[in-house]
C-alpha atoms as a PDB file:
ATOM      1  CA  UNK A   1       0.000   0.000   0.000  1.00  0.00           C
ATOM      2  CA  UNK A   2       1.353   3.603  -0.719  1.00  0.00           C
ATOM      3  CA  UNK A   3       2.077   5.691   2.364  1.00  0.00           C
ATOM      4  CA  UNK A   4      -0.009   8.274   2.748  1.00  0.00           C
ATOM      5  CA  UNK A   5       1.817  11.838   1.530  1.00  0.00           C
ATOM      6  CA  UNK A   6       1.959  13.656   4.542  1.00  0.00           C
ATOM      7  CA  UNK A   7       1.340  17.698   3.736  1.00  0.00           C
ATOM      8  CA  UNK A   8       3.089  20.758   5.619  1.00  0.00           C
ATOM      9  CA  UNK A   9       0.577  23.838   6.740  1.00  0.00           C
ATOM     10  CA  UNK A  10       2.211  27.151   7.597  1.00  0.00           C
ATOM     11  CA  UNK A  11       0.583  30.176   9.678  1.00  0.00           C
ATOM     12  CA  UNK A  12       1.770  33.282   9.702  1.00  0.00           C
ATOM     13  CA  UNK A  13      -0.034  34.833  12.509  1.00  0.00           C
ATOM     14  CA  UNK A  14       1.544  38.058  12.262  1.00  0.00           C
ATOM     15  CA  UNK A  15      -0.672  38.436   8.974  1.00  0.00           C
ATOM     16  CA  UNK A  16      -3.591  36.331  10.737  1.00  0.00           C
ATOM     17  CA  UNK A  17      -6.500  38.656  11.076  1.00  0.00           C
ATOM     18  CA  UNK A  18      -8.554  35.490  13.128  1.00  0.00           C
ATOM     19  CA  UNK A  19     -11.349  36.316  10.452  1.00  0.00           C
ATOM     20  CA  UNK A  20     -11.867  31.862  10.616  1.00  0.00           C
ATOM     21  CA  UNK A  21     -12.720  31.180   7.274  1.00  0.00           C
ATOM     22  CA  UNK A  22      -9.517  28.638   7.292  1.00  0.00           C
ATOM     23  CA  UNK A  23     -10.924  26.553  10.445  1.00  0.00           C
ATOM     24  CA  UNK A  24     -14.301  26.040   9.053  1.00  0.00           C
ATOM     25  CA  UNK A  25     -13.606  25.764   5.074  1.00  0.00           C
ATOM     26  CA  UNK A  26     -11.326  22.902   5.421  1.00  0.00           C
ATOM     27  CA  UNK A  27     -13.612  20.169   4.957  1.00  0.00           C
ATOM     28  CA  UNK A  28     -11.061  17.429   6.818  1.00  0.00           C
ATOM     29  CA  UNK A  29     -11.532  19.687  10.350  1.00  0.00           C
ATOM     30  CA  UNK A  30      -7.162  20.132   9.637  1.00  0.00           C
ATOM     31  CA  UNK A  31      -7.464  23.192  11.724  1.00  0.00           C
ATOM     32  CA  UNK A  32      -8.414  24.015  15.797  1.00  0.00           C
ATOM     33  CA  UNK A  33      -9.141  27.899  17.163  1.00  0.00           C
ATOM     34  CA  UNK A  34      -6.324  28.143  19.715  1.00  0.00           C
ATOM     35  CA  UNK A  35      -6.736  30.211  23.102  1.00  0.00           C
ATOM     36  CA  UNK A  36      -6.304  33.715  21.066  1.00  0.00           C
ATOM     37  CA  UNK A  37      -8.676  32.554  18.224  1.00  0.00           C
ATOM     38  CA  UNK A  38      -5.858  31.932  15.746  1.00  0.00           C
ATOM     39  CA  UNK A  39      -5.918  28.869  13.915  1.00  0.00           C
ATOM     40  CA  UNK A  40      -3.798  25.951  14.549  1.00  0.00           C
ATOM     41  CA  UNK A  41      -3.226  22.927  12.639  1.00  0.00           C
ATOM     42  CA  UNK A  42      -4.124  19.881  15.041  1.00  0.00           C
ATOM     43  CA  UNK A  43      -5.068  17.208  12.711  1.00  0.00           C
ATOM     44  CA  UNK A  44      -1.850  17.422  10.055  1.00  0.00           C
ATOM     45  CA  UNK A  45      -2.627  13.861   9.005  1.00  0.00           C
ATOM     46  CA  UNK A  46      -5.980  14.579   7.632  1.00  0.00           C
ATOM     47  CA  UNK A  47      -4.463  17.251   5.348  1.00  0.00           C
ATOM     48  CA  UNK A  48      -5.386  16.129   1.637  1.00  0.00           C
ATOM     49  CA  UNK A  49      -3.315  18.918   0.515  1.00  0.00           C
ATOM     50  CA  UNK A  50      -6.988  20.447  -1.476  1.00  0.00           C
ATOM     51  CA  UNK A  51      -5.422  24.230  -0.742  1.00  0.00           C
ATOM     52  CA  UNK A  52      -8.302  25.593   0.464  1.00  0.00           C
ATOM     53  CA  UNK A  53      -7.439  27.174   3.281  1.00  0.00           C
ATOM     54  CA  UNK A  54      -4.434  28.850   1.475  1.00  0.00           C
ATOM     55  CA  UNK A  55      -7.079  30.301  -1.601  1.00  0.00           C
ATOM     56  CA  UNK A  56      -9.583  31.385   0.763  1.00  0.00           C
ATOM     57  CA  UNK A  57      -7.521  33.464   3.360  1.00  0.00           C
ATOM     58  CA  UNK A  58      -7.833  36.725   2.967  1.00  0.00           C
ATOM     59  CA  UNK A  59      -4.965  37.594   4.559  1.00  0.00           C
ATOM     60  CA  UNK A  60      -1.479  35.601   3.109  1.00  0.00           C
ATOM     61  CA  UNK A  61      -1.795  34.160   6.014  1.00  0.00           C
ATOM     62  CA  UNK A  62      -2.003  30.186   5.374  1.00  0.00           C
ATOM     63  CA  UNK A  63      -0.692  28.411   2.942  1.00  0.00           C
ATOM     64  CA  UNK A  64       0.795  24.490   2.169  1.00  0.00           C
ATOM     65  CA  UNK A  65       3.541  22.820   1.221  1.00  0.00           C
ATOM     66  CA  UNK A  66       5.993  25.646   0.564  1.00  0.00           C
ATOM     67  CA  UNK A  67       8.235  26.915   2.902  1.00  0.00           C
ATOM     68  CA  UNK A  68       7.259  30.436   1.845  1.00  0.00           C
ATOM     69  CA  UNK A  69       3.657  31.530   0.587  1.00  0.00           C
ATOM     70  CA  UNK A  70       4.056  31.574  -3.138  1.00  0.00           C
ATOM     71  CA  UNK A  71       2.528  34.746  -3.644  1.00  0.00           C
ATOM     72  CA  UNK A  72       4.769  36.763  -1.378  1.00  0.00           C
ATOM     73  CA  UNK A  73       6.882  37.685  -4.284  1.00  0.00           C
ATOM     74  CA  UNK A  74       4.214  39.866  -5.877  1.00  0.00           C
ATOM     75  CA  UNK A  75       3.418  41.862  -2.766  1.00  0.00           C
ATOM     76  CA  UNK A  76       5.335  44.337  -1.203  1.00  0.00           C
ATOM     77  CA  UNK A  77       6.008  42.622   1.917  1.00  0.00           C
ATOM     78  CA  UNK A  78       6.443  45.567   4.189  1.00  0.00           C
ATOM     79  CA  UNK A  79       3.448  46.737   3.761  1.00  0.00           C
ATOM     80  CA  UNK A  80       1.646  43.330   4.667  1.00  0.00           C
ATOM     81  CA  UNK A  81      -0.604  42.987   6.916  1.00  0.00           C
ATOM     82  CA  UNK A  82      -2.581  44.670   4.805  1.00  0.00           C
ATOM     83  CA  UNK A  83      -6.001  47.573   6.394  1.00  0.00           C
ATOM     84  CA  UNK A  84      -8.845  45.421   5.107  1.00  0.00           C
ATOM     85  CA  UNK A  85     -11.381  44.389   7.620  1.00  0.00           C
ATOM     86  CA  UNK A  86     -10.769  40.879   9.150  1.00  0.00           C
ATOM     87  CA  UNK A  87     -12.590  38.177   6.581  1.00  0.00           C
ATOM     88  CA  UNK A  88     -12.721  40.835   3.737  1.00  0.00           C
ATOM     89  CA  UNK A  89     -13.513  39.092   0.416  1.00  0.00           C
ATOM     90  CA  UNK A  90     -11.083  41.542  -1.229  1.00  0.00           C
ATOM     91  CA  UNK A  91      -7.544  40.289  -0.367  1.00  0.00           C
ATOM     92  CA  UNK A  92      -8.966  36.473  -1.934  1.00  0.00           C
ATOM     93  CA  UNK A  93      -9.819  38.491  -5.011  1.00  0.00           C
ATOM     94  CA  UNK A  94      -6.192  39.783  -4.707  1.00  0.00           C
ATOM     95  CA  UNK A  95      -5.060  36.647  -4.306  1.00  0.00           C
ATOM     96  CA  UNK A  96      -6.810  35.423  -7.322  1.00  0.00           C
ATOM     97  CA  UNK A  97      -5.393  37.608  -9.492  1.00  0.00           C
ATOM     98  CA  UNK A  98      -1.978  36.864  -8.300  1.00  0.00           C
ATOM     99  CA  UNK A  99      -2.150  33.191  -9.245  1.00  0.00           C
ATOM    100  CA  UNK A 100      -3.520  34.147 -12.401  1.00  0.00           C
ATOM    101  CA  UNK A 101      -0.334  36.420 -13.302  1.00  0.00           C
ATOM    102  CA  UNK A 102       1.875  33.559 -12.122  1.00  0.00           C
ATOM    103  CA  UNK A 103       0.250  31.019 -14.284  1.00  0.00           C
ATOM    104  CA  UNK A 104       1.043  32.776 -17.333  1.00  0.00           C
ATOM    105  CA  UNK A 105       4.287  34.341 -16.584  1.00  0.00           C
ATOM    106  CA  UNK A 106       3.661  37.865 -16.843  1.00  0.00           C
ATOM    107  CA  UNK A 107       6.918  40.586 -16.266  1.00  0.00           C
ATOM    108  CA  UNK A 108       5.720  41.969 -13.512  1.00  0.00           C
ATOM    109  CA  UNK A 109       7.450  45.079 -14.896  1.00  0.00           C
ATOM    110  CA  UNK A 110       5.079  45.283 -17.598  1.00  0.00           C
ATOM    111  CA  UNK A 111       2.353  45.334 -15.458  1.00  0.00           C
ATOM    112  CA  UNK A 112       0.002  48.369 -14.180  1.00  0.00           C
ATOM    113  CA  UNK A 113      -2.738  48.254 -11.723  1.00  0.00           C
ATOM    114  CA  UNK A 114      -4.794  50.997 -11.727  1.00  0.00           C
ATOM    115  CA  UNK A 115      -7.598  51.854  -8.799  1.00  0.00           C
ATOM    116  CA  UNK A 116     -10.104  54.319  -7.942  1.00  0.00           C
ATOM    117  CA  UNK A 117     -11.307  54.860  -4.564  1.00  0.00           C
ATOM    118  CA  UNK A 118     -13.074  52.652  -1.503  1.00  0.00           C
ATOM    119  CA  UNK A 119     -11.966  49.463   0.281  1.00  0.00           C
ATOM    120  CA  UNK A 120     -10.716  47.819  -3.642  1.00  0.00           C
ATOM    121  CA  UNK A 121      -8.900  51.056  -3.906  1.00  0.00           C
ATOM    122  CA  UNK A 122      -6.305  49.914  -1.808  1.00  0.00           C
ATOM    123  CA  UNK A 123      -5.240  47.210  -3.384  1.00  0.00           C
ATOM    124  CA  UNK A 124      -2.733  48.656  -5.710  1.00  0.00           C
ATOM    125  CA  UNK A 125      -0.632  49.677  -2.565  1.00  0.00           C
ATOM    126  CA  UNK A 126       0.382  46.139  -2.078  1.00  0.00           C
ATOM    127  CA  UNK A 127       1.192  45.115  -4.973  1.00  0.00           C
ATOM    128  CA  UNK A 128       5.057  45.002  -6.378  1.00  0.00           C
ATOM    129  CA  UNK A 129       4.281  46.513 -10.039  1.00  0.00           C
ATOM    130  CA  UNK A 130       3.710  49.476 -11.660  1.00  0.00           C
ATOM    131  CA  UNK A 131       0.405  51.078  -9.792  1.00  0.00           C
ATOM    132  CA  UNK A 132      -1.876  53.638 -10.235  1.00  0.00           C
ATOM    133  CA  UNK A 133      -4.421  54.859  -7.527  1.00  0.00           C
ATOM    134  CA  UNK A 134      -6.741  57.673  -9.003  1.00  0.00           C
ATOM    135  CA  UNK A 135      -9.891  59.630  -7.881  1.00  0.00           C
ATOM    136  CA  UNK A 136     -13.334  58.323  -6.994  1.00  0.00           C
ATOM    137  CA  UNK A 137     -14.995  56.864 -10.407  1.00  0.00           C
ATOM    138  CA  UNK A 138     -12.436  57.434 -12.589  1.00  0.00           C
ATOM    139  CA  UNK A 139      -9.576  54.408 -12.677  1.00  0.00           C
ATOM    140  CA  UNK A 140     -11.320  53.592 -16.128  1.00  0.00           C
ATOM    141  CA  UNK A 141      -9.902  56.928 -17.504  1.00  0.00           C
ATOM    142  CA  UNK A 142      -6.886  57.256 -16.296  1.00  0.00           C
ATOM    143  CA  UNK A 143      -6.340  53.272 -17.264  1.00  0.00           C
ATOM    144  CA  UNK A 144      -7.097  54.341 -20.774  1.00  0.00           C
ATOM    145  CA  UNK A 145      -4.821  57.097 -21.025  1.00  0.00           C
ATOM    146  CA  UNK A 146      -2.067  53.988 -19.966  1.00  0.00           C
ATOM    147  CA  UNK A 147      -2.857  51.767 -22.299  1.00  0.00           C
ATOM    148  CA  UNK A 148      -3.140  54.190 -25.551  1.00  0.00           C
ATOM    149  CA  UNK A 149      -0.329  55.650 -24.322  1.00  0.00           C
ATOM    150  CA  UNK A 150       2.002  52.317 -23.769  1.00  0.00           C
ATOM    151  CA  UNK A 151       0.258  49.688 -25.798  1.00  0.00           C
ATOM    152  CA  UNK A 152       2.508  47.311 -24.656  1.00  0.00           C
ATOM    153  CA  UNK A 153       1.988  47.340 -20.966  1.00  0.00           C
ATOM    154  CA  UNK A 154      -1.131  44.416 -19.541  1.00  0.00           C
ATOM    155  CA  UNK A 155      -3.585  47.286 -17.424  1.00  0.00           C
ATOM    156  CA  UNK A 156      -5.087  45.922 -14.637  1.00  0.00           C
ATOM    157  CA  UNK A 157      -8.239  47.687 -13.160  1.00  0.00           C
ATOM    158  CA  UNK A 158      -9.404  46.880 -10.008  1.00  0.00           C
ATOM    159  CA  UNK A 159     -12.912  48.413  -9.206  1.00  0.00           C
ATOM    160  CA  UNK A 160     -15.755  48.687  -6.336  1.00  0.00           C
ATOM    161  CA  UNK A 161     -19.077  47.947  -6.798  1.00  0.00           C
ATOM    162  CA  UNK A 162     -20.033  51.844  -5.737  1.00  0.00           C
ATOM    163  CA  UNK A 163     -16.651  53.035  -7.334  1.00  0.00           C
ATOM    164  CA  UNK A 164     -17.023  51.164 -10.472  1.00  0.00           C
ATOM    165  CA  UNK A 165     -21.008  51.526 -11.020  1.00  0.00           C
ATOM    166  CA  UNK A 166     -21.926  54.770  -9.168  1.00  0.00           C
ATOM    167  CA  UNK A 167     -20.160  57.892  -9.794  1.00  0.00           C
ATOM    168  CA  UNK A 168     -17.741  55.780 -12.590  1.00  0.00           C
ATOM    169  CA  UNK A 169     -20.820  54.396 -14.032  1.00  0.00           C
ATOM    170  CA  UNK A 170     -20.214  56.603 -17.284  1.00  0.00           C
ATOM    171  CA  UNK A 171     -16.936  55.828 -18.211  1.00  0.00           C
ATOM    172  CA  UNK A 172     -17.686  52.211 -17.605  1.00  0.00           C
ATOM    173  CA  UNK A 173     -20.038  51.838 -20.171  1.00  0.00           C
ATOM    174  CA  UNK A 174     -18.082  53.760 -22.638  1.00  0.00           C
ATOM    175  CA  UNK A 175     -14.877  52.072 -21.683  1.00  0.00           C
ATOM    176  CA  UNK A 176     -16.576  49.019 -22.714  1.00  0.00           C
ATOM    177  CA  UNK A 177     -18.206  50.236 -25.400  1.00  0.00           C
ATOM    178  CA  UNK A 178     -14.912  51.599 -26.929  1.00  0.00           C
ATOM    179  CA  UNK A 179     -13.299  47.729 -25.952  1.00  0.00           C
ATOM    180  CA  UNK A 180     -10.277  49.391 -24.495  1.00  0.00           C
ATOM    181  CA  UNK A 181      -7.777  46.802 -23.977  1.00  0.00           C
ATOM    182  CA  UNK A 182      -8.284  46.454 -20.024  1.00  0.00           C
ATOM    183  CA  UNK A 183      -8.419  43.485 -17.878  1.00  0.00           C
ATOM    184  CA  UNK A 184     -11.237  44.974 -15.398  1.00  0.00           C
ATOM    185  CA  UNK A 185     -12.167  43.221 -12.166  1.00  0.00           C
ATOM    186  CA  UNK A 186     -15.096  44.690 -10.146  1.00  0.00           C
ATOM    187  CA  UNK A 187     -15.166  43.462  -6.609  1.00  0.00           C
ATOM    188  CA  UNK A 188     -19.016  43.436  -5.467  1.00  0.00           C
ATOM    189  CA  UNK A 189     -19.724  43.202  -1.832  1.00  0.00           C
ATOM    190  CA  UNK A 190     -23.184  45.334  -2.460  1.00  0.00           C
ATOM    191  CA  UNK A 191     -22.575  48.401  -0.270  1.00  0.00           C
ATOM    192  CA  UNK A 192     -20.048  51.110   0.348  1.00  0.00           C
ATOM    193  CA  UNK A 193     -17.708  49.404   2.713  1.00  0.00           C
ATOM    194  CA  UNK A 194     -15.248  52.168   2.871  1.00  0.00           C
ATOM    195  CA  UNK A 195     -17.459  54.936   3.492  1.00  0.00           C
ATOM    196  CA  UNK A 196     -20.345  54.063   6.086  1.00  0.00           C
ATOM    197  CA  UNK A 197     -21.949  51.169   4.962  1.00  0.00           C
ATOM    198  CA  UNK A 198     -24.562  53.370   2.075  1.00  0.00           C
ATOM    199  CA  UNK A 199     -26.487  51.377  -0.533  1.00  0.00           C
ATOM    200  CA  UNK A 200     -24.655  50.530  -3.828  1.00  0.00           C
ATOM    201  CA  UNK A 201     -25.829  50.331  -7.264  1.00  0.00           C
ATOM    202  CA  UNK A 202     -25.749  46.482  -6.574  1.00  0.00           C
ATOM    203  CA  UNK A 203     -27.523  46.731  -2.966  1.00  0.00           C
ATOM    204  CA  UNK A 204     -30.552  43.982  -3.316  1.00  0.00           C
ATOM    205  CA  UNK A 205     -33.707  44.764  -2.778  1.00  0.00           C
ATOM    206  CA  UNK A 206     -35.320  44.842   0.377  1.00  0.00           C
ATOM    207  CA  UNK A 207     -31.098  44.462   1.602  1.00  0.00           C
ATOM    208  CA  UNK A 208     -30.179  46.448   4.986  1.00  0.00           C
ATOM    209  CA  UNK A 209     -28.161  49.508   4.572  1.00  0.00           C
ATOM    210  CA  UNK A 210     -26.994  52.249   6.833  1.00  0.00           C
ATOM    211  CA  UNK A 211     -28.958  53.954   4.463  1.00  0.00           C
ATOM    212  CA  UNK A 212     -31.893  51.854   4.151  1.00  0.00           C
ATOM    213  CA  UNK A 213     -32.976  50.903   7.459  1.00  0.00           C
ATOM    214  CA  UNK A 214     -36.423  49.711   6.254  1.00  0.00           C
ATOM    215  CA  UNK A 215     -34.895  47.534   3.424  1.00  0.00           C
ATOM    216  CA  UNK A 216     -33.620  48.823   0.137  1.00  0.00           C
ATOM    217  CA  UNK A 217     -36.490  49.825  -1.947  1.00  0.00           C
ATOM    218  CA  UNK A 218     -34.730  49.970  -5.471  1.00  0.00           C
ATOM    219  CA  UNK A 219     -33.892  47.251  -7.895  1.00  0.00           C
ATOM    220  CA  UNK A 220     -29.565  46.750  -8.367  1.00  0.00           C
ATOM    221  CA  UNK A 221     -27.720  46.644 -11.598  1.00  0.00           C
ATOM    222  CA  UNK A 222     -27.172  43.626 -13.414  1.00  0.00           C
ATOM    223  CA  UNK A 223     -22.871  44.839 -13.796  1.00  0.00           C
ATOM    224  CA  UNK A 224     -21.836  41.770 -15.826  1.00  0.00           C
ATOM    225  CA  UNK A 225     -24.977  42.378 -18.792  1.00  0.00           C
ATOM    226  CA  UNK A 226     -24.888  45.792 -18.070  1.00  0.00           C
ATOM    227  CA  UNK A 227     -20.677  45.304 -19.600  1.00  0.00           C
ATOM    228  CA  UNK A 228     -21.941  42.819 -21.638  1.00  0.00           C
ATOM    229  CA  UNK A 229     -24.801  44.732 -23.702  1.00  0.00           C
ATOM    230  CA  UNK A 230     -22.611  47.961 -23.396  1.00  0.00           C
ATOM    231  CA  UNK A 231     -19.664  45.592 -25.373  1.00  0.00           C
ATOM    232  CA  UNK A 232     -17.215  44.427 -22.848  1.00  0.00           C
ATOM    233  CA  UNK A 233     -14.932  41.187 -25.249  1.00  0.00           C
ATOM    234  CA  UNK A 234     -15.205  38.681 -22.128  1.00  0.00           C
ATOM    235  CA  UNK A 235     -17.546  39.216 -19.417  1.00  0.00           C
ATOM    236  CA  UNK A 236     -17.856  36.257 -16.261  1.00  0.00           C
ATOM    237  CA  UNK A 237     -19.168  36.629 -13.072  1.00  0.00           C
ATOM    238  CA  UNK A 238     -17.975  34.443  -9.940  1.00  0.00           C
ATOM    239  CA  UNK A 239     -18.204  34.733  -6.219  1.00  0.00           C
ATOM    240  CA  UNK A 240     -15.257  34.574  -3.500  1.00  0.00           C
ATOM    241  CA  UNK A 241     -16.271  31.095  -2.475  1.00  0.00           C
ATOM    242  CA  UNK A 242     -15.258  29.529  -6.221  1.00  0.00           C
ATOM    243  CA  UNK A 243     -11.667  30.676  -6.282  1.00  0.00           C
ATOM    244  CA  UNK A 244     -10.855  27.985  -9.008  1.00  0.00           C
ATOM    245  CA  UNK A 245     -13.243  28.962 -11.255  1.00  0.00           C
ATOM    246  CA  UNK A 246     -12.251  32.975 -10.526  1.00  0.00           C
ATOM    247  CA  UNK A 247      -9.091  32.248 -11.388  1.00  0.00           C
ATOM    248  CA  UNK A 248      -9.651  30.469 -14.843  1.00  0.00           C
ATOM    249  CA  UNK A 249     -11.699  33.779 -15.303  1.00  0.00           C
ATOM    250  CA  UNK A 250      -8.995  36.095 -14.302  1.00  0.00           C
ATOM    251  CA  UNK A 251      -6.608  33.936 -16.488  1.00  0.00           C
ATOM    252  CA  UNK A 252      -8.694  34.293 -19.495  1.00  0.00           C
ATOM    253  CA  UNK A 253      -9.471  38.254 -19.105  1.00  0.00           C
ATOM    254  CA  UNK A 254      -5.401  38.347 -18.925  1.00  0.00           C
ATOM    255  CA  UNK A 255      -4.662  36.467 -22.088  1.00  0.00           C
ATOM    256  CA  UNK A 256      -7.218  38.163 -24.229  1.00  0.00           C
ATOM    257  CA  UNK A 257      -7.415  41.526 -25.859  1.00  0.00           C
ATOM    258  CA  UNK A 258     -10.049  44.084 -25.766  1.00  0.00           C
ATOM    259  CA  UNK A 259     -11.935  45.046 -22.992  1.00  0.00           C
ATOM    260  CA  UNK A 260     -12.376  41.613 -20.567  1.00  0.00           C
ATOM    261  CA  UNK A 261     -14.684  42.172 -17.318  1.00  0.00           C
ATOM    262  CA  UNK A 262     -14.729  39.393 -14.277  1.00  0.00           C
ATOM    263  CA  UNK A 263     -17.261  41.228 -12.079  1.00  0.00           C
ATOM    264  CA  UNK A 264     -16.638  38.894  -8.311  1.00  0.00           C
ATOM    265  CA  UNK A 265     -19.064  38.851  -5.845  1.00  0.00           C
ATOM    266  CA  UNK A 266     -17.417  39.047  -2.191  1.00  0.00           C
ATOM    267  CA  UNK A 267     -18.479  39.384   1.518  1.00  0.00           C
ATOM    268  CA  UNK A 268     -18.390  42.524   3.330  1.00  0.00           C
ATOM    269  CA  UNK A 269     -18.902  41.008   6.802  1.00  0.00           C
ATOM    270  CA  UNK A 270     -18.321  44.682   8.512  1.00  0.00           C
ATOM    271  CA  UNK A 271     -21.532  46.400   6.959  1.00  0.00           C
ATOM    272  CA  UNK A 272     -23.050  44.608   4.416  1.00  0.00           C
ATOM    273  CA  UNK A 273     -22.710  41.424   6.774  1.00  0.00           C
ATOM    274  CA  UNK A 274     -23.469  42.678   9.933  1.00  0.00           C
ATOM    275  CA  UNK A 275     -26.766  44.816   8.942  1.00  0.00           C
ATOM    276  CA  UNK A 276     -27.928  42.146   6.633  1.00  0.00           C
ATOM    277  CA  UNK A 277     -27.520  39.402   9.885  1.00  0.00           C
ATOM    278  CA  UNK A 278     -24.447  37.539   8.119  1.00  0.00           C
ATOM    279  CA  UNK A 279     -21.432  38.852   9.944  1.00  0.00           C
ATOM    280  CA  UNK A 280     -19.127  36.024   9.673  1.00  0.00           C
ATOM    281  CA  UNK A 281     -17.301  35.559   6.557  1.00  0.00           C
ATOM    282  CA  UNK A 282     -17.967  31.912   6.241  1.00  0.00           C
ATOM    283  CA  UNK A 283     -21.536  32.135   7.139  1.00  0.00           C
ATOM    284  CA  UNK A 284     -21.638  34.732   3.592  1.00  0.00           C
ATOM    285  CA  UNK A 285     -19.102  32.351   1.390  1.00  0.00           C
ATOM    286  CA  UNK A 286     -20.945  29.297   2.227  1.00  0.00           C
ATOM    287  CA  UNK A 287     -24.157  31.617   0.922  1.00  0.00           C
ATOM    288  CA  UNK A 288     -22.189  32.214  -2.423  1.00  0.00           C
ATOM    289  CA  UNK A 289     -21.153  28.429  -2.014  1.00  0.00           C
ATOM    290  CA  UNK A 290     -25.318  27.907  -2.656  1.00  0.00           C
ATOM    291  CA  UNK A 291     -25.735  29.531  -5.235  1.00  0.00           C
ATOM    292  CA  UNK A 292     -26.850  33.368  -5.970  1.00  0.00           C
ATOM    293  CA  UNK A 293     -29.879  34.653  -7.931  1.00  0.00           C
ATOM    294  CA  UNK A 294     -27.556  36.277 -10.711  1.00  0.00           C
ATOM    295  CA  UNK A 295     -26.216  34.024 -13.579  1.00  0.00           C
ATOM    296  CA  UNK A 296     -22.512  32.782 -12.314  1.00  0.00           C
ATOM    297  CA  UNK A 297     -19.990  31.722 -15.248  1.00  0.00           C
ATOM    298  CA  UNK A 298     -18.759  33.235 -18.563  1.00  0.00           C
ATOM    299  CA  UNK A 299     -21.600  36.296 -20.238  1.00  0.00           C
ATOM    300  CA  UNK A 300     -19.725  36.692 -23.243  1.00  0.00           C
ATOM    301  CA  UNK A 301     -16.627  35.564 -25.080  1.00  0.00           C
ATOM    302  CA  UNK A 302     -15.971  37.276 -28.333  1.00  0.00           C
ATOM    303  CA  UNK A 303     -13.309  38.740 -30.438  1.00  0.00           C
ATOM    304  CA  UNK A 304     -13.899  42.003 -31.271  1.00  0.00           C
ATOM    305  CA  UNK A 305     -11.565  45.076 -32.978  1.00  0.00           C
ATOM    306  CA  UNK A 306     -10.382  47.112 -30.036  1.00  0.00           C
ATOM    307  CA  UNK A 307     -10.118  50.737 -29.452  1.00  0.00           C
ATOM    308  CA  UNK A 308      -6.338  50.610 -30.514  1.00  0.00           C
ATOM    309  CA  UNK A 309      -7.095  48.301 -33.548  1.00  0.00           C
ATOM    310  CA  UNK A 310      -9.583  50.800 -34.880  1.00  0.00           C
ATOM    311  CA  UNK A 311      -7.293  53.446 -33.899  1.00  0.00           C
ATOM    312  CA  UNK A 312      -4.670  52.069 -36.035  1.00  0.00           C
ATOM    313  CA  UNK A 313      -7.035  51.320 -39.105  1.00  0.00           C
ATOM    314  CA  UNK A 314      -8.714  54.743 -39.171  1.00  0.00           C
ATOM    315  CA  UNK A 315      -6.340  57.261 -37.707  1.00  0.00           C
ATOM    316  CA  UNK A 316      -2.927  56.481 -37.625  1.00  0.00           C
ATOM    317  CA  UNK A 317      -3.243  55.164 -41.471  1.00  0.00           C
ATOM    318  CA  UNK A 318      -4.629  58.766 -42.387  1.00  0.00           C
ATOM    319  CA  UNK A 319      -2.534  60.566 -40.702  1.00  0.00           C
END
């Protein structure tokens, strides 16, 4: 009989925010809460070596079978642990894309991330590339200025749900309308997490708000057919809880050209949790884990001229 393969779990709890989405996703029971609530790994021989843990912590915090978390090279290190809220769906999204970038190989030289503002905004602060973060609403524009500007460079835009769809609701239907060559990933957690806990653009109906006390009366945008009908190249929607299939989506918005959309939907356990009577992040993944009322999976896949193509056939040619 082949022996077993016995796996390796590391914890950094200097990064640990205790948020305990590691304890309770692993479905072996690998992990105990110790006397602080951090996790500790108790049952090492029921390890199956599945990863989960290390895709869903938000934090950099847990990972297996490598002496060092194979992601730390991307980040800049000294900044780590990073301000989000503990069980934030935001540093998984980061996460995601990470992985993604590593799978295909990409110079992280030739890289930009480009932000607006609220809790997503952040994100470019950690990273170890070229980074951009601009005003409220407007990371589409400046991104475009990037990319026309160096062609050559992979743009990465990282947007909020009230960041992306509010105030920059504008220039992201034009932005996809145009098919700028972005890679766009809007991070929906259905509420303004940075700023009070307001409805969003993508607040449910009848959802809690610090805003809506009574229940939010108005219908949300659709974001992924909203992209889609506005014509976004690649549009896919996925949910914090299926980090494989986010990161086949993230891969794919990478390799292709024109605009390319993953729109994620991710737990807010601070407001959108708390008022909506979900405050633990695991109780909200294992929600997304069910299923949502909004189509999950790839929107559109096509292969249209971009801005820059067009550019080249009608202006440049003329000039």
């Amino acid at each position: 009989m082949k022996e077993k393969k016995l796996h390796k779990v590391m914890i950094k709890k200097e990064y640990c925010k205790r948020c305990g989405i590691c304890i309770n996703i692993c479905p072996t029971k690998v992990f105990e809460e110790d006397e602080r609530g951090y996790p500790a790994v108790k049952n090492i021989e029921k390890c199956t070596g599945c990863k989960l843990c290390e895709t869903h912590c938000p934090d950099f915090a847990v990972w297996v079978d490598n002496e060092e978390h194979p992601l730390w090279k991307y980040l800049r290190i000294e900044k780590i642990p990073h301000v989000w809220c503990p069980g934030c769906g935001i540093g998984i999204v980061l996460q995601s894309i990470l992985r993604a970038i590593d799978k295909i190989g990409l110079d992280k030289n030739k890289i930009v991330m480009v932000s607006g503002i609220g809790c997503s905004g952040r994100m470019p602060g950690y990273v170890d590339f070229n980074t951009l973060h601009t005003t409220h609403g407007r990371a589409l524009a400046f991104a475009t200025g990037i990319k026309l500007a160096k062609p050559d460079l992979k743009v990465i835009v990282v947007l909020g749900d009230g960041d992306g769809v509010a105030i920059g609701g504008n220039h992201l239907i034009h932005t996809a309308r145009r098919n700028v060559p972005l890679t766009v990933i809007l991070i929906n957690n259905y509420i303004y997490g940075m700023t009070g806990g307001q409805v969003s653009p993508t607040t449910p109906h009848l959802s809690y708000a610090t805003t809506s006390p009574y229940g939010n009366v108005e219908y949300p945008f659709d974001v992924a057919q909203l992209v889609a009908s506005a014509g976004g190249n690649f549009v896919a929607r996925t949910t914090t809880y299926h980090t494989a299939i986010m990161d086949r989506f993230i891969e794919k918005a990478l390799k292709k050209d024109g605009f390319n959309f993953v729109e994620v939907v991710s737990q807010c356990p601070t407001y959108y949790g708390r008022l909506n009577k979900k405050p633990d992040p695991f109780e909200m993944l294992s929600f997304y884990k069910k299923g949502l009322p909004l189509k999950l999976g790839v929107l559109k896949d096509e292969d249209n001229k971009t801005l820059i193509d067009l550019m080249e056939e009608v202006l440049w040619k003329s000039a």
